[in-house]
N, C-alpha and C. Protein backbone atom coordinates (compact mmCIF):
# COMPACT_ATOMS: atom_id res chain seq x y z
N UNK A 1 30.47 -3.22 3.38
CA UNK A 1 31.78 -3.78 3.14
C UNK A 1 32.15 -3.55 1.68
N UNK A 2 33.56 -3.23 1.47
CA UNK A 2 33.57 -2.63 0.22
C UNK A 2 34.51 -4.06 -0.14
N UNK A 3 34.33 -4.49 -1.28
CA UNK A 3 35.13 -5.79 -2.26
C UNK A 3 35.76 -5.47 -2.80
N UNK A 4 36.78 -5.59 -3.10
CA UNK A 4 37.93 -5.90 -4.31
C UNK A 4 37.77 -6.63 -5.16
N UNK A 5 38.71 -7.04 -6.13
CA UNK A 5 38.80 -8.00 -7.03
C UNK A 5 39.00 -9.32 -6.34
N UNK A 6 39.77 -9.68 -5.50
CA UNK A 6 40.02 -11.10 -5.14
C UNK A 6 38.58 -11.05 -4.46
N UNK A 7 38.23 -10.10 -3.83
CA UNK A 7 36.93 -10.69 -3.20
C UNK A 7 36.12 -11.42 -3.92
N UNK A 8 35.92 -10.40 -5.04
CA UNK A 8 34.47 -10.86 -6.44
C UNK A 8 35.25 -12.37 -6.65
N UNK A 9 36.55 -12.18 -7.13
CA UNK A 9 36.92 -13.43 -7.43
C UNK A 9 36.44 -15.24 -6.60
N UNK A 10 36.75 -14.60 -5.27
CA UNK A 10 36.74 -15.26 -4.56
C UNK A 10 35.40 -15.97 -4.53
N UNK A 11 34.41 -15.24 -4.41
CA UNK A 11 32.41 -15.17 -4.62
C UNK A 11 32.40 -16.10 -5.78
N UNK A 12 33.09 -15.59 -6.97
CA UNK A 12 32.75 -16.40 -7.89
C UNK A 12 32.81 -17.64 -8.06
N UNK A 13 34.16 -18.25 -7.65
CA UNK A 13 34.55 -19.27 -7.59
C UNK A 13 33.59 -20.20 -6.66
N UNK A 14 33.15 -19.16 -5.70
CA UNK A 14 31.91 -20.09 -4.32
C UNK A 14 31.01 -20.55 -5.35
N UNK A 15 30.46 -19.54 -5.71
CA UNK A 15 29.05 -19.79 -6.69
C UNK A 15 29.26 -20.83 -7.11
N UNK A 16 30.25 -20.95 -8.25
CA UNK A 16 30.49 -22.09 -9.37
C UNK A 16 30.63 -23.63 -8.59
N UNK A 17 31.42 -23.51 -7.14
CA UNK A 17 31.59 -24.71 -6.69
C UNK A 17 31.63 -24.48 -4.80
N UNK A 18 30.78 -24.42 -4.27
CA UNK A 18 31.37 -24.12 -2.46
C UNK A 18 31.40 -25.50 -2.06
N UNK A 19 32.12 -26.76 -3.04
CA UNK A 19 32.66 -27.55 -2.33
C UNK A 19 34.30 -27.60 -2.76
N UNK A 20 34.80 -26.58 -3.20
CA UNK A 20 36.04 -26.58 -3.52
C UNK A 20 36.78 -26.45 -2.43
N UNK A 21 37.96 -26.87 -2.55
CA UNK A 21 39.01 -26.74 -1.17
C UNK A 21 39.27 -25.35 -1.35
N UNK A 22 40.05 -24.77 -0.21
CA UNK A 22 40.39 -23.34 -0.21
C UNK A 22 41.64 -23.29 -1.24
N UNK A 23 42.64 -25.04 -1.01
CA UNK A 23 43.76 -24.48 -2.04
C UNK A 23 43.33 -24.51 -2.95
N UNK A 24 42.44 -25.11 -3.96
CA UNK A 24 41.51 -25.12 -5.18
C UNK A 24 41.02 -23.35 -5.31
N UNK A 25 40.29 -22.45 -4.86
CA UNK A 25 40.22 -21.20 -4.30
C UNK A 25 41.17 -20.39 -4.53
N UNK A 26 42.09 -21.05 -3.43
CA UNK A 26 43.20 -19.88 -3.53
C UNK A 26 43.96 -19.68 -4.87
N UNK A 27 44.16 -20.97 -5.11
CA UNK A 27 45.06 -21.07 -6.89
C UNK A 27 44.45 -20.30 -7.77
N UNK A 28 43.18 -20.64 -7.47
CA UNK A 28 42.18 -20.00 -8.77
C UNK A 28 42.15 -18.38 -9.12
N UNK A 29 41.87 -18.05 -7.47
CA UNK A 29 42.12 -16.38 -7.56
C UNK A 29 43.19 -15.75 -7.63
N UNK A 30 44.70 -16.44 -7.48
CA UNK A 30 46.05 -15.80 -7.37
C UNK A 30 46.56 -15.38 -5.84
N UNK A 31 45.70 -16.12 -4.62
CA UNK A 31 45.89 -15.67 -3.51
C UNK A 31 47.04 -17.14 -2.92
N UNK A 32 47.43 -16.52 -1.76
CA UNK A 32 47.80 -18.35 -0.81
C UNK A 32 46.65 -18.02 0.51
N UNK A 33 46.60 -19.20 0.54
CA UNK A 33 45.46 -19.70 1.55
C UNK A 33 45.35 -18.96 2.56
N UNK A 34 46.28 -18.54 3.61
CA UNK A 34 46.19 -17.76 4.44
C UNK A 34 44.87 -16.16 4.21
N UNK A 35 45.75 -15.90 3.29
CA UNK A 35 44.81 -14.56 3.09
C UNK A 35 43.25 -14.92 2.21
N UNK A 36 42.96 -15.77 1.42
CA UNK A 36 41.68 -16.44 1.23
C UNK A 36 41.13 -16.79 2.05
N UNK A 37 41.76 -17.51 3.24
CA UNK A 37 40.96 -17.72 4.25
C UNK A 37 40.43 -16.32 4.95
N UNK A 38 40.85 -15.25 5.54
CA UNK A 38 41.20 -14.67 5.74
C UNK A 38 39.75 -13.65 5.23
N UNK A 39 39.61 -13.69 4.05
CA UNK A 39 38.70 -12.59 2.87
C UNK A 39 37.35 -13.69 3.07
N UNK A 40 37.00 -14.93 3.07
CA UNK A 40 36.50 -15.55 3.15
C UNK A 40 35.58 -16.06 4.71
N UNK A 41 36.34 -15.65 5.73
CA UNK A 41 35.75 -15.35 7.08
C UNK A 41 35.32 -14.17 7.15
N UNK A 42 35.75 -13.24 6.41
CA UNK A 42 35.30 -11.97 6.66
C UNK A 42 33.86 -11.66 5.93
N UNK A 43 34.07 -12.23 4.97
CA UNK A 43 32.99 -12.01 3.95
C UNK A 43 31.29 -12.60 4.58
N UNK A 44 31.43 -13.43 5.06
CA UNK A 44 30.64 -14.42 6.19
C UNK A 44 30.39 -13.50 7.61
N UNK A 45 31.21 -12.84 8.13
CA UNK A 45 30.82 -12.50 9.17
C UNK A 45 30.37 -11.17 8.61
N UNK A 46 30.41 -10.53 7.68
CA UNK A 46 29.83 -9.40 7.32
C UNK A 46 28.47 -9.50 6.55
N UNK A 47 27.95 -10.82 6.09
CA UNK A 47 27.07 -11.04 5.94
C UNK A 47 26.68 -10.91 4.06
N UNK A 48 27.95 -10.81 3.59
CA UNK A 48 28.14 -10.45 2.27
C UNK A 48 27.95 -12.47 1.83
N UNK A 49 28.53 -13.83 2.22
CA UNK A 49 28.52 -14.64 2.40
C UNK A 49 27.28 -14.89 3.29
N UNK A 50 26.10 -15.78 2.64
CA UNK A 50 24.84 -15.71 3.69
C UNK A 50 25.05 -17.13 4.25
N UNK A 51 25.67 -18.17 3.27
CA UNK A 51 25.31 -19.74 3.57
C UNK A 51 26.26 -20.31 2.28
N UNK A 52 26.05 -22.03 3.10
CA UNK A 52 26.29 -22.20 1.34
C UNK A 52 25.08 -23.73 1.33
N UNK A 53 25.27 -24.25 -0.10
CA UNK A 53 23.67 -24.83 0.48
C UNK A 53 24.29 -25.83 -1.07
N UNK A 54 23.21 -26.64 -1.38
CA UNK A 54 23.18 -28.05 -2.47
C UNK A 54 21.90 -27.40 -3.42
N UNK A 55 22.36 -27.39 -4.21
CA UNK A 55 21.17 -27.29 -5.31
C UNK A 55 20.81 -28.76 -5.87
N UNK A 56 19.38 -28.87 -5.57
CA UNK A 56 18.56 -30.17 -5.49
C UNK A 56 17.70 -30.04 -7.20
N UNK A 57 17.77 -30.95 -7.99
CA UNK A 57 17.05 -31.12 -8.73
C UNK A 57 15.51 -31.30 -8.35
N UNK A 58 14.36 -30.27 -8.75
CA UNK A 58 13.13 -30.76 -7.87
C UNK A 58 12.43 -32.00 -8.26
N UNK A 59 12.31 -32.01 -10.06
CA UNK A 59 12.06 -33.31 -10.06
C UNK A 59 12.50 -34.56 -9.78
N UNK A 60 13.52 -34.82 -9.62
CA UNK A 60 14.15 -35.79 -8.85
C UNK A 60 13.28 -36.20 -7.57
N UNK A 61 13.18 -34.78 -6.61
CA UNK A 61 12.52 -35.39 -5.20
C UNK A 61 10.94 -35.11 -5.18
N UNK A 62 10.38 -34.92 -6.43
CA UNK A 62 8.94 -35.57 -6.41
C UNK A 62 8.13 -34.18 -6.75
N UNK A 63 8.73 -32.82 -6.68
CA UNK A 63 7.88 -31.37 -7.08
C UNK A 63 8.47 -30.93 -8.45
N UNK A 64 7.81 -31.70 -9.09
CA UNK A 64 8.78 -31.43 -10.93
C UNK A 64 7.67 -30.07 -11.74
N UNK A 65 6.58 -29.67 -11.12
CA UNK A 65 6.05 -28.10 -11.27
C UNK A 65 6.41 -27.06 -10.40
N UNK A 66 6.71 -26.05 -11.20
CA UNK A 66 6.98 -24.95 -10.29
C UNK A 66 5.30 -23.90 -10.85
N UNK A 67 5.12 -23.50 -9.55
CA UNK A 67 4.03 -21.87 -10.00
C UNK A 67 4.65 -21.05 -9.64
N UNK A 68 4.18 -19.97 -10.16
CA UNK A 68 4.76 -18.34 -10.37
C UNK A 68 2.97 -17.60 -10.03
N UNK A 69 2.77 -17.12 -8.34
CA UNK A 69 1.45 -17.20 -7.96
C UNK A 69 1.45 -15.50 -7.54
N UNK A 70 0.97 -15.03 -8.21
CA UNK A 70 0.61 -13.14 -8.60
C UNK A 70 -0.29 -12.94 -7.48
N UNK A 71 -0.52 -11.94 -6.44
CA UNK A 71 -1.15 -12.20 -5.29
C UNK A 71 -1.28 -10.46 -5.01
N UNK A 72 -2.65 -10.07 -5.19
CA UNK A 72 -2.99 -8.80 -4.45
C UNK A 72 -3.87 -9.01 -3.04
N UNK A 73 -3.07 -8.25 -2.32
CA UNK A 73 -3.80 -8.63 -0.81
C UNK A 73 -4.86 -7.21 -0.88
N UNK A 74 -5.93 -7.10 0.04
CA UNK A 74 -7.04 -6.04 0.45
C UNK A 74 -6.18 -5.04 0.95
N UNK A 75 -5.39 -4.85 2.14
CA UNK A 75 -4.47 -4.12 2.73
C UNK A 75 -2.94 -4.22 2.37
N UNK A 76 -2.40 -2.76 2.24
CA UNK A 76 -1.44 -2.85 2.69
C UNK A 76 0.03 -1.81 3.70
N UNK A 77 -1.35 -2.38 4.95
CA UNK A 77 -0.97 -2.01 6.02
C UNK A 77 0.42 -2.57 6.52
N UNK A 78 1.02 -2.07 7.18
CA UNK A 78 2.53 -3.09 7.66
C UNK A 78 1.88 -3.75 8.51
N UNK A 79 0.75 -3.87 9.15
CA UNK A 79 0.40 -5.38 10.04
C UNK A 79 0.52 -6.44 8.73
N UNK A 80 -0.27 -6.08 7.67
CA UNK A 80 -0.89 -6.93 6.63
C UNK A 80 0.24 -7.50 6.02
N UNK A 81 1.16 -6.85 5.57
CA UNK A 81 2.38 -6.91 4.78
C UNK A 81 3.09 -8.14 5.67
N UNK A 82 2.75 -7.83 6.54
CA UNK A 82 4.17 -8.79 8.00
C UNK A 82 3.23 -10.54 8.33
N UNK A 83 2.39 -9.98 8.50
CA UNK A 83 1.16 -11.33 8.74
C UNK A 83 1.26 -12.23 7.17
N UNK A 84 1.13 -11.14 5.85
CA UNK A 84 1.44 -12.59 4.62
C UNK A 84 2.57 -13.03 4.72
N UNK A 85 3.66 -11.91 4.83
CA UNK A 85 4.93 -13.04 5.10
C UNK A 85 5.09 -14.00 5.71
N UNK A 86 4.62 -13.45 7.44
CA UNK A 86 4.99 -15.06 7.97
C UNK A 86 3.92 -15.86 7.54
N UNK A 87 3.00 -16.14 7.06
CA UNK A 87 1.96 -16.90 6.80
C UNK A 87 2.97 -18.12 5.71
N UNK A 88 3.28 -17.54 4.74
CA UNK A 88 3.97 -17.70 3.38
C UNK A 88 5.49 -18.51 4.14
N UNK A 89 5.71 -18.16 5.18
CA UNK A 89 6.65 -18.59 6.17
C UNK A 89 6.66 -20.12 6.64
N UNK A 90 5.47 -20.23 7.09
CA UNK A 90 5.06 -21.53 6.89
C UNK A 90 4.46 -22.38 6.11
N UNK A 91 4.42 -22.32 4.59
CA UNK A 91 4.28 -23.26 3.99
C UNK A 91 5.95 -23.31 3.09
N UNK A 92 5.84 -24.89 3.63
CA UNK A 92 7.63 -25.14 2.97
C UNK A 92 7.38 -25.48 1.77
N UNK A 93 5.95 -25.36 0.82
CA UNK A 93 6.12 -25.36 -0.44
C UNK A 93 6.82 -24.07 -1.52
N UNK A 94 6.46 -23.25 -0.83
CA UNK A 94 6.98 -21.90 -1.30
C UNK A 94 8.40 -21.78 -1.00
N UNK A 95 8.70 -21.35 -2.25
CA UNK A 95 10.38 -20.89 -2.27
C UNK A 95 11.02 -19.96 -2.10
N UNK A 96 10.35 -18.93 -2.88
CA UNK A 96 10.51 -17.50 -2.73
C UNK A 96 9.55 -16.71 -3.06
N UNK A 97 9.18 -15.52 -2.24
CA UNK A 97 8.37 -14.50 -2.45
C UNK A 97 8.73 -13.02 -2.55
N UNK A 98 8.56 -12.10 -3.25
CA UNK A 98 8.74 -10.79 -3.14
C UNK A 98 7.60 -10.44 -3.45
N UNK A 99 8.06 -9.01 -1.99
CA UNK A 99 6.78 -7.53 -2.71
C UNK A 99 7.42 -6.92 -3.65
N UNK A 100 6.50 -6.76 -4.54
CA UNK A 100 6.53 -5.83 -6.11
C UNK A 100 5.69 -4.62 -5.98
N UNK A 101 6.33 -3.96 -7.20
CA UNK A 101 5.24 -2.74 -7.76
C UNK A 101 4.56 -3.03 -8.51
N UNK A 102 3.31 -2.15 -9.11
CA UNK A 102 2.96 -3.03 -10.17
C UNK A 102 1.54 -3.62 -9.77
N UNK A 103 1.00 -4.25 -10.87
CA UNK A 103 -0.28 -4.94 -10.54
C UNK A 103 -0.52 -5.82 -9.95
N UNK A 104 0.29 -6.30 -8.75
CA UNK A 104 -0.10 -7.59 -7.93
C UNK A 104 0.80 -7.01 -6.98
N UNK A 105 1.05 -7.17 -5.54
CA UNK A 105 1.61 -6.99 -4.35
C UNK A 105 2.53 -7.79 -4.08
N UNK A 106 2.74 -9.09 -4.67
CA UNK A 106 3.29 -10.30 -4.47
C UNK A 106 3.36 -11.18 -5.59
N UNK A 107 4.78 -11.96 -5.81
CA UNK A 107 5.27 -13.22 -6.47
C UNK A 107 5.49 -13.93 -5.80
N UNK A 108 4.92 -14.90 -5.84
CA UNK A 108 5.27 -16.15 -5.09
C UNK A 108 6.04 -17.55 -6.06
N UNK A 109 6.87 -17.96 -5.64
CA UNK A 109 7.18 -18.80 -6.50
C UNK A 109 7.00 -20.04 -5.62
N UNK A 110 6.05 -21.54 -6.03
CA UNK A 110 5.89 -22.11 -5.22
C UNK A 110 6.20 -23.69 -6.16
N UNK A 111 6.87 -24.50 -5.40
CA UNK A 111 7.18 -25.74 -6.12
C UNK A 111 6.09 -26.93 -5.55
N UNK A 112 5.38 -27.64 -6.28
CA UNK A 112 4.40 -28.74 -6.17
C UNK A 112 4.85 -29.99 -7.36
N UNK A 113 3.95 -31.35 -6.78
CA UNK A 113 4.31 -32.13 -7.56
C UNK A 113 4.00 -32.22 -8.88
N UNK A 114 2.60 -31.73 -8.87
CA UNK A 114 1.69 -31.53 -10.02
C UNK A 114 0.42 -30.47 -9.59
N UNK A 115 -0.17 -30.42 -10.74
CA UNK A 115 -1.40 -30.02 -11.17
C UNK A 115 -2.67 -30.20 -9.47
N UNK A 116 -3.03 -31.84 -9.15
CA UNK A 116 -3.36 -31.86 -8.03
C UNK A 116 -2.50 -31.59 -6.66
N UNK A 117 -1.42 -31.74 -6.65
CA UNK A 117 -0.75 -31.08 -5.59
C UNK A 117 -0.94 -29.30 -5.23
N UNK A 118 -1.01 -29.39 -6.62
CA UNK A 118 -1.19 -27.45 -6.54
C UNK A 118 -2.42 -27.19 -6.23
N UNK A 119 -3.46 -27.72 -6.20
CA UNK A 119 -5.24 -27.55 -5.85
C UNK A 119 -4.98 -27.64 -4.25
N UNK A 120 -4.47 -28.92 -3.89
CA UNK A 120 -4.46 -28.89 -2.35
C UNK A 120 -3.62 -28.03 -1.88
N UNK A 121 -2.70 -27.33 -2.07
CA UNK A 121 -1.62 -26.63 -1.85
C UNK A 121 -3.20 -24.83 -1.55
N UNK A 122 -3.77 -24.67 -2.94
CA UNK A 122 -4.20 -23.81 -2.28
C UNK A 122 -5.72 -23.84 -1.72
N UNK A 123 -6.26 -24.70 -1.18
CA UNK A 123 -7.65 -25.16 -0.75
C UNK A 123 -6.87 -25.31 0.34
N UNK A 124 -5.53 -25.97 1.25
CA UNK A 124 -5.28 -26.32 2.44
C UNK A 124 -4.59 -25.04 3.23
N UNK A 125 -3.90 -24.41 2.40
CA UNK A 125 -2.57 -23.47 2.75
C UNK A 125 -2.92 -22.26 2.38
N UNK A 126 -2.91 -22.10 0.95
CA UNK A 126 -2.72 -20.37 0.48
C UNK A 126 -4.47 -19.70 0.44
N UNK A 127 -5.26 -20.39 0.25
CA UNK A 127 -6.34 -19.43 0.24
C UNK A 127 -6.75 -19.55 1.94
N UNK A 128 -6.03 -20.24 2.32
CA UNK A 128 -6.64 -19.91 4.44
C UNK A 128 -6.04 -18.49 4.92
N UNK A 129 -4.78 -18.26 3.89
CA UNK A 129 -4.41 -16.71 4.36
C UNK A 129 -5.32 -15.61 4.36
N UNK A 130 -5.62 -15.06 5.45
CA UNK A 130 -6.69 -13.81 5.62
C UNK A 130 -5.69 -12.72 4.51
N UNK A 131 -6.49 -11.68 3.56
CA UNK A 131 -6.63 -10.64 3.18
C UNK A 131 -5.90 -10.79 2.25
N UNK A 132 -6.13 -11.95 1.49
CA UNK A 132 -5.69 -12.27 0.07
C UNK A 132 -7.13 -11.77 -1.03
N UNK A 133 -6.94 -10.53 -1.67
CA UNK A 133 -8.19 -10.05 -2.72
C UNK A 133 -8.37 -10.71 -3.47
N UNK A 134 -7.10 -11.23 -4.32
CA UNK A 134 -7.18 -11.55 -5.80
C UNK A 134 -5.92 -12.06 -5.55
N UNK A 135 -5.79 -13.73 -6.73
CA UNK A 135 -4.59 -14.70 -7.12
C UNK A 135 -4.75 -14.40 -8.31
N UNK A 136 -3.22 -15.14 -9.29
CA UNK A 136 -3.42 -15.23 -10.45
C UNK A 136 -2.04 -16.77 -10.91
N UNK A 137 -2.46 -17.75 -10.78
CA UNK A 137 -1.33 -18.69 -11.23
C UNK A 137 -0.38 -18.81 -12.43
N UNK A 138 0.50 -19.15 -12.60
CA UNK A 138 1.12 -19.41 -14.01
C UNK A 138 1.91 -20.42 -13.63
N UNK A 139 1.64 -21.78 -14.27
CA UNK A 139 2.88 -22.99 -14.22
C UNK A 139 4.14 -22.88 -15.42
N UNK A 140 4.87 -22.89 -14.44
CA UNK A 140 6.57 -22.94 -15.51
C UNK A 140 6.24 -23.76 -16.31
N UNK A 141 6.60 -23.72 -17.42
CA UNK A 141 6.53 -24.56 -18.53
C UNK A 141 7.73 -25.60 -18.87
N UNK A 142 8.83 -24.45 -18.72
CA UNK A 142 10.21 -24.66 -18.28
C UNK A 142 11.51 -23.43 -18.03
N UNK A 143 12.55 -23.77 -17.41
CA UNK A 143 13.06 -22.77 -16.72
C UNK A 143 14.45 -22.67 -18.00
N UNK A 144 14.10 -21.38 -18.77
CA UNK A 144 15.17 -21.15 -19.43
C UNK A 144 16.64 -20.76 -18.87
N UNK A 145 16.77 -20.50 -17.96
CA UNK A 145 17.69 -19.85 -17.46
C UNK A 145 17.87 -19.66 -15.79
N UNK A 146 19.05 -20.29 -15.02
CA UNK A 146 19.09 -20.25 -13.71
C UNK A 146 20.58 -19.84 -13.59
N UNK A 147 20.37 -19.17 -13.04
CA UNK A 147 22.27 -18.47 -12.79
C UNK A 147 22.65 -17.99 -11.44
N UNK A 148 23.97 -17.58 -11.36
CA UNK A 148 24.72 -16.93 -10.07
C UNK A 148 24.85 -15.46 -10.25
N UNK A 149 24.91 -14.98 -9.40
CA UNK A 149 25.13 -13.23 -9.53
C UNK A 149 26.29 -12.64 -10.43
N UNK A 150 26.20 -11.64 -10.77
CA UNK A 150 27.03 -11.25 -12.22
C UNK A 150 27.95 -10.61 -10.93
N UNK A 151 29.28 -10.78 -10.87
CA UNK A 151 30.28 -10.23 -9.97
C UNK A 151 30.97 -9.64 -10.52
N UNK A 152 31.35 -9.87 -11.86
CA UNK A 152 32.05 -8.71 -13.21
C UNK A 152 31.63 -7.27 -12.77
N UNK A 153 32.61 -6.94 -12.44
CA UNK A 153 32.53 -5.09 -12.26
C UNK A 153 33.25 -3.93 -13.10
């Protein structure tokens, strides 16, 4: 799907707030509602729009550490590759993971309450995953920087 300007516009404005009204939206980008609505269903059914969701403070609900967990598996076979994912699938401590290049196969970014939360986290969960070689942890210290996608083109 190719975007325009009101599109990006449109994105942006989600980012900053997707509890804004559409006329809030529409004013903002220079559109009337009709056609915002309009760019805004489309954008969603094309999959350019995935969700829209609440950003939760973690310490607030009790996981005020985040790890950043470096992970070379033995194989990497596409059985192997597909089996850590879903593995990683089911633990709802983990937030996000990517395969990388590079000296580890995997980032895991995983949120816990603390220090002992993170021991049981991997004695219960992450070291039961078959064909994990080598971990390497790092606890956030703190998060300099959290942002929305750069839509400026």
């Amino acid at each position: 799907m190719k975007l325009d300007k009101f599109d990006l516009a449109i994105l942006a404005e989600l980012q900053k707030d997707a509890r804004k009204s559409l006329q809030e939206i529409s004013q903002a980008v220079g559109l009337s509602t009709s056609p915002c609505w309009t760019r805004i269903k489309r954008m969603e059914d094309a999959g350019v729009i995935e969700g829209y969701a609440v950003r939760v403070n973690p310490a607030a609900v009790g996981l005020g550490d985040t790890v950043i967990v470096h992970v070379t598996l033995d194989s990497h076979s596409d059985e192997a590759l597909f089996e850590f994912g879903r593995a990683l699938e089911q633990i709802p401590e983990v937030l996000e993971a990517f395969l990388v290049s590079g000296d580890y196969d995997y980032y895991v970014r995983i949120a816990v309450a603390d220090t002992r939360d993170y021991e049981r986290l991997l004695r219960e969960r992450l070291y039961k995953i078959p064909g994990i070689r080598h971990s390497k942890s790092s606890f956030v210290l703190r998060q300099l920087k959290q942002s929305q996608l750069p839509l400026q083109r």
